[in-house]
N, C-alpha and C. Protein backbone atom coordinates (compact mmCIF):
# COMPACT_ATOMS: atom_id res chain seq x y z
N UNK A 1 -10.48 -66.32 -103.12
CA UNK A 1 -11.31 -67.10 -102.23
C UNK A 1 -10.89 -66.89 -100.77
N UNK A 2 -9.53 -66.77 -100.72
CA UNK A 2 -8.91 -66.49 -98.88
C UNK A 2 -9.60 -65.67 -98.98
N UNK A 3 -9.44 -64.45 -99.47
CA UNK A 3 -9.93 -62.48 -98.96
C UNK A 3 -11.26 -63.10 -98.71
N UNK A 4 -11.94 -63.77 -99.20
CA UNK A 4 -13.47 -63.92 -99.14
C UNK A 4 -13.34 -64.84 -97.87
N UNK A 5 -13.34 -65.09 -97.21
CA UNK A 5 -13.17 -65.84 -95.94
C UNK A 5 -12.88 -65.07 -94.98
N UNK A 6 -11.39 -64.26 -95.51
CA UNK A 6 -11.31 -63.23 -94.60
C UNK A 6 -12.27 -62.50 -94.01
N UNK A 7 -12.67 -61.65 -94.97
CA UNK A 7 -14.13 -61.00 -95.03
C UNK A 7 -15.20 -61.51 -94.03
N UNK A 8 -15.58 -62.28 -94.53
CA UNK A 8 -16.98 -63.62 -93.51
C UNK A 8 -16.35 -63.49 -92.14
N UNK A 9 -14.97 -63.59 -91.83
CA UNK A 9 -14.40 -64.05 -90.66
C UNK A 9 -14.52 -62.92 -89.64
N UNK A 10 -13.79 -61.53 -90.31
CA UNK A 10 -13.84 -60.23 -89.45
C UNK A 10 -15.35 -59.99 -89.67
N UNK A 11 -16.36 -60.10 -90.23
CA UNK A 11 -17.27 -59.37 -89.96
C UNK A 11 -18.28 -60.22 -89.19
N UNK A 12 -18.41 -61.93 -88.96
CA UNK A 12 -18.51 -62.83 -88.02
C UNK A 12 -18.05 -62.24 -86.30
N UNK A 13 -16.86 -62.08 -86.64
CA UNK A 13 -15.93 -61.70 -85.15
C UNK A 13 -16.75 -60.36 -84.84
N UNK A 14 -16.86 -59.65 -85.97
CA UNK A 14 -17.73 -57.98 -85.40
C UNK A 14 -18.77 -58.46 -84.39
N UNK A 15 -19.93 -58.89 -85.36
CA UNK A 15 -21.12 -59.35 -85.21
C UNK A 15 -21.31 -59.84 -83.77
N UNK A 16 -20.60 -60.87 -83.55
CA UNK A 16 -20.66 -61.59 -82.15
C UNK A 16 -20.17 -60.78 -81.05
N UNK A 17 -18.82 -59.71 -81.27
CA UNK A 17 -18.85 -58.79 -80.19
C UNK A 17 -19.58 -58.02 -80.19
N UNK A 18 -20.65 -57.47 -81.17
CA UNK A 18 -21.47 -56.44 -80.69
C UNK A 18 -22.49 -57.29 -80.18
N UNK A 19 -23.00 -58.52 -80.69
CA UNK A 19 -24.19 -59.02 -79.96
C UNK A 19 -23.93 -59.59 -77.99
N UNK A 20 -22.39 -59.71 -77.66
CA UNK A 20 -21.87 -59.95 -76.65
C UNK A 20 -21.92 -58.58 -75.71
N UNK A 21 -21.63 -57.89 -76.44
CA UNK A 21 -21.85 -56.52 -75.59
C UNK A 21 -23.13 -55.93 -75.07
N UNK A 22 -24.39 -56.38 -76.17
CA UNK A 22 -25.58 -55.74 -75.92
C UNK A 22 -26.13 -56.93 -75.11
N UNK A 23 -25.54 -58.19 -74.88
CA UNK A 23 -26.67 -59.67 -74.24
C UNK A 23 -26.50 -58.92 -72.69
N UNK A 24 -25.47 -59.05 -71.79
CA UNK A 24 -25.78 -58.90 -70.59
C UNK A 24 -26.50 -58.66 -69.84
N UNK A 25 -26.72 -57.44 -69.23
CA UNK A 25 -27.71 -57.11 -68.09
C UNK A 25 -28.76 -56.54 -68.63
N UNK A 26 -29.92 -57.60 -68.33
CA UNK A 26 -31.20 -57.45 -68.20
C UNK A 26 -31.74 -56.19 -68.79
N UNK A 27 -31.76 -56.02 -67.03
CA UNK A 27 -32.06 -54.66 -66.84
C UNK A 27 -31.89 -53.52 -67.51
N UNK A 28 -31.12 -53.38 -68.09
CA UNK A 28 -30.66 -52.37 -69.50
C UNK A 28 -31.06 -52.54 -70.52
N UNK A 29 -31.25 -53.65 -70.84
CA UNK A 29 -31.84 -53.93 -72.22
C UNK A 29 -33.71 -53.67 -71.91
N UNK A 30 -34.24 -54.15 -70.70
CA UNK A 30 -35.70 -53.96 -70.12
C UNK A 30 -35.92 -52.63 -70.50
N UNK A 31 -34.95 -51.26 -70.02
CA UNK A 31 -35.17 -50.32 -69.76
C UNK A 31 -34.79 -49.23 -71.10
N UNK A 32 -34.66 -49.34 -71.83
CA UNK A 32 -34.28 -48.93 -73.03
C UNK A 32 -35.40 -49.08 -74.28
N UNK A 33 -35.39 -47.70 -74.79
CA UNK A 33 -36.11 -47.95 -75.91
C UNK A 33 -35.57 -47.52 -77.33
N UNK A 34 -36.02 -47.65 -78.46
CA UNK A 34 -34.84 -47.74 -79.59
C UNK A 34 -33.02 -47.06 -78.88
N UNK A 35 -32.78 -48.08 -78.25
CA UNK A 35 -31.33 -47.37 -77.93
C UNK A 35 -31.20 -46.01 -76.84
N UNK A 36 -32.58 -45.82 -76.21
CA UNK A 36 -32.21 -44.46 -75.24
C UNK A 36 -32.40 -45.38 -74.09
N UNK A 37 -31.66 -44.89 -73.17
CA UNK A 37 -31.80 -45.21 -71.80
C UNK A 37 -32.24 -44.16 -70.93
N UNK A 38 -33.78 -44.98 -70.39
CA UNK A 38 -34.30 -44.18 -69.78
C UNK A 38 -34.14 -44.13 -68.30
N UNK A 39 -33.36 -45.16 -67.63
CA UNK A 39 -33.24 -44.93 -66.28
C UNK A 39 -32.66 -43.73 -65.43
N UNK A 40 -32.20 -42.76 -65.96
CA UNK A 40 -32.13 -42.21 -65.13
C UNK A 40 -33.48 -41.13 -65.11
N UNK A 41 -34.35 -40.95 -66.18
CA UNK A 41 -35.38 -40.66 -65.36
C UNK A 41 -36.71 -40.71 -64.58
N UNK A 42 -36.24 -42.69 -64.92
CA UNK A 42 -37.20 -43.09 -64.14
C UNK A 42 -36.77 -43.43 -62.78
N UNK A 43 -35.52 -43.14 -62.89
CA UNK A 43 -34.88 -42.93 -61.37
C UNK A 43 -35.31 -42.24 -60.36
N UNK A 44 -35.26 -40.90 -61.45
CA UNK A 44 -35.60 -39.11 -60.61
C UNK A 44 -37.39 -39.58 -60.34
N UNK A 45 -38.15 -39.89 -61.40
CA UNK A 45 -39.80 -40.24 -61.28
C UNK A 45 -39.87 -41.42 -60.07
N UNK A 46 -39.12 -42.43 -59.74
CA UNK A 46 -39.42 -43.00 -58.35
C UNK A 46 -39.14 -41.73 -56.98
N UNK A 47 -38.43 -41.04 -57.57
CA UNK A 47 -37.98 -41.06 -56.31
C UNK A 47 -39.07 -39.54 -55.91
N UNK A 48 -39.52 -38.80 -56.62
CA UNK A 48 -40.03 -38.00 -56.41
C UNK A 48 -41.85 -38.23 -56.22
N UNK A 49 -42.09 -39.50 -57.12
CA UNK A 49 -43.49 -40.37 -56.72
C UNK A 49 -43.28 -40.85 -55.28
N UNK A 50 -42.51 -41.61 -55.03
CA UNK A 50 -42.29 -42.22 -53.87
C UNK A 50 -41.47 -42.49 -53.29
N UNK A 51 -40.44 -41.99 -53.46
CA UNK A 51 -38.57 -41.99 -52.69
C UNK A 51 -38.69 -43.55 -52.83
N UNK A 52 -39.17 -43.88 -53.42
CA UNK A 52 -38.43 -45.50 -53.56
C UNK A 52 -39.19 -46.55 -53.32
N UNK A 53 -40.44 -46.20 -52.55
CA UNK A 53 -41.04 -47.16 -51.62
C UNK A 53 -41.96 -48.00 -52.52
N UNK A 54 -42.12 -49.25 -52.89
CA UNK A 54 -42.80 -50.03 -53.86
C UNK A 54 -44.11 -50.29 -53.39
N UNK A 55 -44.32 -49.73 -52.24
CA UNK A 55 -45.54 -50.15 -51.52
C UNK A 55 -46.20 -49.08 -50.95
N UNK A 56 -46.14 -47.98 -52.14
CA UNK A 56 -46.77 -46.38 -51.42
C UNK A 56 -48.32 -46.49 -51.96
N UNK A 57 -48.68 -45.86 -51.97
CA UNK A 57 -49.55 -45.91 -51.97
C UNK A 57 -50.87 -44.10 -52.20
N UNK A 58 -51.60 -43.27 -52.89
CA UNK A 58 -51.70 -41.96 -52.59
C UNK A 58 -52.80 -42.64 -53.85
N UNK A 59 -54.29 -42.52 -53.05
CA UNK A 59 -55.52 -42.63 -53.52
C UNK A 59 -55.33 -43.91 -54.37
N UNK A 60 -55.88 -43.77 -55.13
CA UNK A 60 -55.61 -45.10 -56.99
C UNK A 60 -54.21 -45.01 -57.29
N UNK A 61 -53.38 -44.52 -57.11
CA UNK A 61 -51.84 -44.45 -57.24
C UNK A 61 -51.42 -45.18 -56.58
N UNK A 62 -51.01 -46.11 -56.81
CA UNK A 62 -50.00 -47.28 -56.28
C UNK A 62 -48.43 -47.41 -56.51
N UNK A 63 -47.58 -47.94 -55.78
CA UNK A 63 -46.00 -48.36 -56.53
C UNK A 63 -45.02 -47.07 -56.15
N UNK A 64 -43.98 -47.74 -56.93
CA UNK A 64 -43.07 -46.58 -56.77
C UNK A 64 -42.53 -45.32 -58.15
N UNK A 65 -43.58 -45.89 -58.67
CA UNK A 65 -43.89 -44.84 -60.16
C UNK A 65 -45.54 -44.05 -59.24
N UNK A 66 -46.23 -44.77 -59.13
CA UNK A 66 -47.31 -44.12 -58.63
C UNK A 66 -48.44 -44.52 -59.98
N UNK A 67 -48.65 -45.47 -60.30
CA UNK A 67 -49.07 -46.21 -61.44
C UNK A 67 -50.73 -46.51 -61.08
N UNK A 68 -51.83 -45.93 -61.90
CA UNK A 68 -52.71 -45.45 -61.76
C UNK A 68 -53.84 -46.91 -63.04
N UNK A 69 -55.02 -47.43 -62.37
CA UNK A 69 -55.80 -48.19 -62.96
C UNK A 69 -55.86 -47.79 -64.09
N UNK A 70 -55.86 -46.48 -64.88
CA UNK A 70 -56.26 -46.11 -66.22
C UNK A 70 -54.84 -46.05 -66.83
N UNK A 71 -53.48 -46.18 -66.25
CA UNK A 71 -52.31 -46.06 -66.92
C UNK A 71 -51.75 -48.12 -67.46
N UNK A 72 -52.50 -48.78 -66.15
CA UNK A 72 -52.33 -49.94 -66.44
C UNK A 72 -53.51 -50.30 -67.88
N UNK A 73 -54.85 -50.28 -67.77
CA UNK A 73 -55.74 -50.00 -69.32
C UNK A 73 -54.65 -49.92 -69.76
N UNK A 74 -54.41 -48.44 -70.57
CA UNK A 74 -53.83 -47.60 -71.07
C UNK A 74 -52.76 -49.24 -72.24
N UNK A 75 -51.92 -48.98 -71.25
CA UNK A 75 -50.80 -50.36 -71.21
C UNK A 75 -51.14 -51.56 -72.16
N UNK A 76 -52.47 -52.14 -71.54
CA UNK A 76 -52.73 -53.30 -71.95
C UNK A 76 -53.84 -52.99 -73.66
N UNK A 77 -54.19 -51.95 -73.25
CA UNK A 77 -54.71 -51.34 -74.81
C UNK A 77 -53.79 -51.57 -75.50
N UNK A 78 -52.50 -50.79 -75.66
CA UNK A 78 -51.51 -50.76 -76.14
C UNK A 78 -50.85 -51.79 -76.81
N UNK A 79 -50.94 -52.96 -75.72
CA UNK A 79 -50.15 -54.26 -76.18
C UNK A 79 -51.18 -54.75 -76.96
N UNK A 80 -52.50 -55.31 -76.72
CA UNK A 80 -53.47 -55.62 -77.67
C UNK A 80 -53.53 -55.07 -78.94
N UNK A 81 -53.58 -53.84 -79.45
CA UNK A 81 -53.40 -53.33 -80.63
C UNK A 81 -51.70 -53.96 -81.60
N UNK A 82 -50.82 -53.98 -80.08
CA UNK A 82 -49.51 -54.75 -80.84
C UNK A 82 -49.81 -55.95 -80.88
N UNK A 83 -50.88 -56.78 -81.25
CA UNK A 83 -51.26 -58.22 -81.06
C UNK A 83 -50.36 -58.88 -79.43
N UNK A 84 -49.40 -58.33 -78.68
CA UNK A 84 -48.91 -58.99 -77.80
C UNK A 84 -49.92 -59.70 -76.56
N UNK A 85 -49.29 -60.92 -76.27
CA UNK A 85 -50.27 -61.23 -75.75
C UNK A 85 -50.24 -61.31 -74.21
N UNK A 86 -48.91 -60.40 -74.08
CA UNK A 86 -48.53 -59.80 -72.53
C UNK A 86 -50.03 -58.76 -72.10
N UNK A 87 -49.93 -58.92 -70.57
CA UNK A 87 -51.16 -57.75 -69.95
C UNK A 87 -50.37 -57.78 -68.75
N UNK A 88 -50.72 -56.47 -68.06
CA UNK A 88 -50.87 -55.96 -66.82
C UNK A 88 -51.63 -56.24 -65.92
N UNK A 89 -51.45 -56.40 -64.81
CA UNK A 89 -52.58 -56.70 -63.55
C UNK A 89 -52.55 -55.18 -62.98
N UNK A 90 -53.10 -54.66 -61.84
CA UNK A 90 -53.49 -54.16 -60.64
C UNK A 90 -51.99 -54.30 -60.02
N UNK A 91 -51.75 -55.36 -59.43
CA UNK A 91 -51.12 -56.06 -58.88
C UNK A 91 -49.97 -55.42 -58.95
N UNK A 92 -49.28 -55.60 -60.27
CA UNK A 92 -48.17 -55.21 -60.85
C UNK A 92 -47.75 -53.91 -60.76
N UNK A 93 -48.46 -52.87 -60.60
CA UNK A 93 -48.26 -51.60 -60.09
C UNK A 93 -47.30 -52.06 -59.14
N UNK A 94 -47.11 -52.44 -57.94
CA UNK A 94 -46.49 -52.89 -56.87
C UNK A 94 -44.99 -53.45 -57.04
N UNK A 95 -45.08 -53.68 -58.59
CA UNK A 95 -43.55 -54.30 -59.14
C UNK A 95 -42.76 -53.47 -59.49
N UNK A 96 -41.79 -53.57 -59.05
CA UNK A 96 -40.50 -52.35 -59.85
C UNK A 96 -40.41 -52.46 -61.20
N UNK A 97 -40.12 -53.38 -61.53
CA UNK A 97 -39.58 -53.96 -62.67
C UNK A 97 -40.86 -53.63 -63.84
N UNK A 98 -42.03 -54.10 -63.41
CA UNK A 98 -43.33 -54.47 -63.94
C UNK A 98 -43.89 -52.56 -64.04
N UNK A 99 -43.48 -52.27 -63.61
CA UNK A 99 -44.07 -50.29 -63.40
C UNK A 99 -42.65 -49.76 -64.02
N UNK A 100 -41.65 -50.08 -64.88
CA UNK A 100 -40.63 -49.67 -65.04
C UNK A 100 -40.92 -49.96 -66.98
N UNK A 101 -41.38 -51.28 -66.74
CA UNK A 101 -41.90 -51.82 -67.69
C UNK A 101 -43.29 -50.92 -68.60
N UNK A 102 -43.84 -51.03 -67.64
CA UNK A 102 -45.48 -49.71 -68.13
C UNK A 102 -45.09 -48.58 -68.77
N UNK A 103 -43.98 -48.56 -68.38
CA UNK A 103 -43.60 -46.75 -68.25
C UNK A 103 -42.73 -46.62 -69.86
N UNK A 104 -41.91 -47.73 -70.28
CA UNK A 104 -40.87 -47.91 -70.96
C UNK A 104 -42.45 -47.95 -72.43
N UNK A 105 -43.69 -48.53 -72.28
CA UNK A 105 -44.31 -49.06 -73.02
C UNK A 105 -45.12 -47.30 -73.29
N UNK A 106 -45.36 -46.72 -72.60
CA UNK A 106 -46.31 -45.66 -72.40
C UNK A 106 -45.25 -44.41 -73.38
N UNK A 107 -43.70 -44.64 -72.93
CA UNK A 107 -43.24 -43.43 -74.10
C UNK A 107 -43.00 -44.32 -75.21
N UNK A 108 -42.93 -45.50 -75.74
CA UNK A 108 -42.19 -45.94 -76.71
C UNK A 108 -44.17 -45.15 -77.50
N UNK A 109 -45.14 -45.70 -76.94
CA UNK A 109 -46.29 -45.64 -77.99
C UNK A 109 -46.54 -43.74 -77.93
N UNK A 110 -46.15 -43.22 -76.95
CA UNK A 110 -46.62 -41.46 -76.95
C UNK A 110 -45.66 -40.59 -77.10
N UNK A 111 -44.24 -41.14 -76.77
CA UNK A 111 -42.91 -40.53 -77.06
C UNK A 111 -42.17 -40.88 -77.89
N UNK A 112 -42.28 -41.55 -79.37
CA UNK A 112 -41.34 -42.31 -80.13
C UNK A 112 -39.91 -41.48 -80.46
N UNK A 113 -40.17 -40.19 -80.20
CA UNK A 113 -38.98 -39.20 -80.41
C UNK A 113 -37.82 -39.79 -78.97
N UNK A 114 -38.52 -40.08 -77.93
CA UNK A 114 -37.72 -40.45 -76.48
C UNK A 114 -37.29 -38.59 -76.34
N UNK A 115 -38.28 -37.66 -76.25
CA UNK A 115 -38.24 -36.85 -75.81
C UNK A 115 -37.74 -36.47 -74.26
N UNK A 116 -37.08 -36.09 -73.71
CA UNK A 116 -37.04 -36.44 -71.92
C UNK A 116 -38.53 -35.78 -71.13
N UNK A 117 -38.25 -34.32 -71.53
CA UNK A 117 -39.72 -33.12 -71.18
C UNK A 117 -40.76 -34.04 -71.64
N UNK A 118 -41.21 -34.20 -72.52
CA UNK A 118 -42.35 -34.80 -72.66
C UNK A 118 -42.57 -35.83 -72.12
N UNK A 119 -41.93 -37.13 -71.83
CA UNK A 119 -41.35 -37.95 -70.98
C UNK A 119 -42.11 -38.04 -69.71
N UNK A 120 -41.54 -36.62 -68.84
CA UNK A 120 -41.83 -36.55 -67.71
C UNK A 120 -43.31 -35.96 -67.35
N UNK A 121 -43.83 -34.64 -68.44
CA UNK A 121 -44.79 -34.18 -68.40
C UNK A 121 -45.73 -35.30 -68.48
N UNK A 122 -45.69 -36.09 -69.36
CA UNK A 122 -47.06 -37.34 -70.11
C UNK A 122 -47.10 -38.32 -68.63
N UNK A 123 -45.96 -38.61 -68.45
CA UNK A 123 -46.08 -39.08 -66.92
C UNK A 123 -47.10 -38.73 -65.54
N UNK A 124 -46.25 -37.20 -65.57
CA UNK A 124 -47.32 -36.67 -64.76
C UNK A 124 -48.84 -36.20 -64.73
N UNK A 125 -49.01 -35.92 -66.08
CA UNK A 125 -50.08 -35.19 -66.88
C UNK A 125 -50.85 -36.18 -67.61
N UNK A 126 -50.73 -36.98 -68.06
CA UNK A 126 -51.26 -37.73 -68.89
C UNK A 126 -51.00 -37.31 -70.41
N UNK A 127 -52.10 -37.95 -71.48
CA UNK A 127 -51.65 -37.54 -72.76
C UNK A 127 -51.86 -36.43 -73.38
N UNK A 128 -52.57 -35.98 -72.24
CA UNK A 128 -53.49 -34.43 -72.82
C UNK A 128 -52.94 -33.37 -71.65
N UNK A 129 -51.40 -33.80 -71.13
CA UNK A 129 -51.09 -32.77 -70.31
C UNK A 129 -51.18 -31.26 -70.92
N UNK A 130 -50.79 -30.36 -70.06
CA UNK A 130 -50.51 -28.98 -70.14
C UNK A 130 -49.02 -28.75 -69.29
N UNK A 131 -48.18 -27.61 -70.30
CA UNK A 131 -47.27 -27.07 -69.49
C UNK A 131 -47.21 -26.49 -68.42
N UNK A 132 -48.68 -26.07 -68.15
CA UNK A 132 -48.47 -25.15 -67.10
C UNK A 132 -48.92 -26.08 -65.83
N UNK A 133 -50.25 -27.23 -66.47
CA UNK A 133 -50.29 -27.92 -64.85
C UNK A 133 -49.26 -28.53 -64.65
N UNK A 134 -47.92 -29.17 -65.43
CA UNK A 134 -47.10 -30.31 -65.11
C UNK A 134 -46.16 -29.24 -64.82
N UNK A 135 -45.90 -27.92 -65.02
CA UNK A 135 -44.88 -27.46 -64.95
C UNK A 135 -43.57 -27.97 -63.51
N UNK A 136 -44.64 -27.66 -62.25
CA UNK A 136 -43.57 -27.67 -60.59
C UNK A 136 -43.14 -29.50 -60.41
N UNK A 137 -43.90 -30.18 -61.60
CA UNK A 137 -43.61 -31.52 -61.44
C UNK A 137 -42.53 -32.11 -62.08
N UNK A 138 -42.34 -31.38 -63.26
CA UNK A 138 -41.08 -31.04 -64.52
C UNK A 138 -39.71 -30.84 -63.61
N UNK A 139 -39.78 -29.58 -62.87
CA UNK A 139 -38.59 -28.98 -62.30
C UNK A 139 -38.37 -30.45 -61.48
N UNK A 140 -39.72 -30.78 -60.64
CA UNK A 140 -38.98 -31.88 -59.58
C UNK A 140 -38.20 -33.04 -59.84
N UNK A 141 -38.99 -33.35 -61.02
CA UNK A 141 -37.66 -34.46 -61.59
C UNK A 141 -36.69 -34.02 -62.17
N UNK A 142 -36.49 -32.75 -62.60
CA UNK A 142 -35.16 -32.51 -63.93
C UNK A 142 -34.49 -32.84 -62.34
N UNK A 143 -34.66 -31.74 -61.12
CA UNK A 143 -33.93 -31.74 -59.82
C UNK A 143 -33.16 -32.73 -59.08
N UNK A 144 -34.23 -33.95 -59.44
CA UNK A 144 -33.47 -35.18 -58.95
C UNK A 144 -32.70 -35.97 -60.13
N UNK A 145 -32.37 -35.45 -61.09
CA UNK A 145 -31.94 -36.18 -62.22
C UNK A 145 -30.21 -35.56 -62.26
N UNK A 146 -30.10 -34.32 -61.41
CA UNK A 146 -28.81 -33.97 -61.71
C UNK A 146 -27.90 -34.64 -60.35
């Protein structure tokens, strides 16, 4: 009966440090999908959409992803089919967090592999990209990623 306590006890103590380790920052857990972390290339994708600026702006491209009326759809299609009863505004393009968010939702449903290349191409290209139009857009982010 001790060993059996024992048991319950160390694998209790596991449990709670791994769930202690993964609670913290937000932001990491926001940005992650089954376990990949994608910030750093949505790092290199701000910065090459818009060096950073949350308030750029280039035709229907808004934000600092550069987040496009048919990518927000896109989004809220997405969540509807997941019964969620989260949506996107317009608006939200303009959000870091909220366009970091779109983006995390757009590979989990078109990238479930968390491919990086594809990643960046579907980004730039949409779902029906080509290698050859996304190609000089590919290099620009691998570029800012090192």
């Amino acid at each position: 009966m001790i060993q059996f306590f024992k048991k319950v006890s160390v694998s209790l103590v596991t449990l709670l440090i791994a769930l202690t380790a993964t609670a913290g920052d937000d932001e990491k857990s926001t940005t992650k999908t089954s376990g990949f972390n994608w910030n750093p290339v949505m790092d290199a994708i701000i910065q090459v959409e818009s060096e950073g600026n949350p308030k750029a702006v280039s035709g229907n491209s808004v934000g600092v992803m550069q987040i496009t009326p048919i990518l927000v759809k896109d989004c809220n299609d997405i969540l509807k089919r997941q019964k969620s009863k989260k949506r996107y505004t317009m608006e939200d393009r303009y959000s870091v967090a909220k366009s970091k968010e779109m983006f995390l939702i757009i590979q989990k449903y078109y990238n479930p592999e968390n491919n990086i290349e594809k990643a960046i191409r579907l980004w730039n290209g949409g779902v029906k990209y080509t290698k050859r139009a996304t190609n000089r857009y590919y290099k620009k982010v691998l570029a800012r990623m090192k």
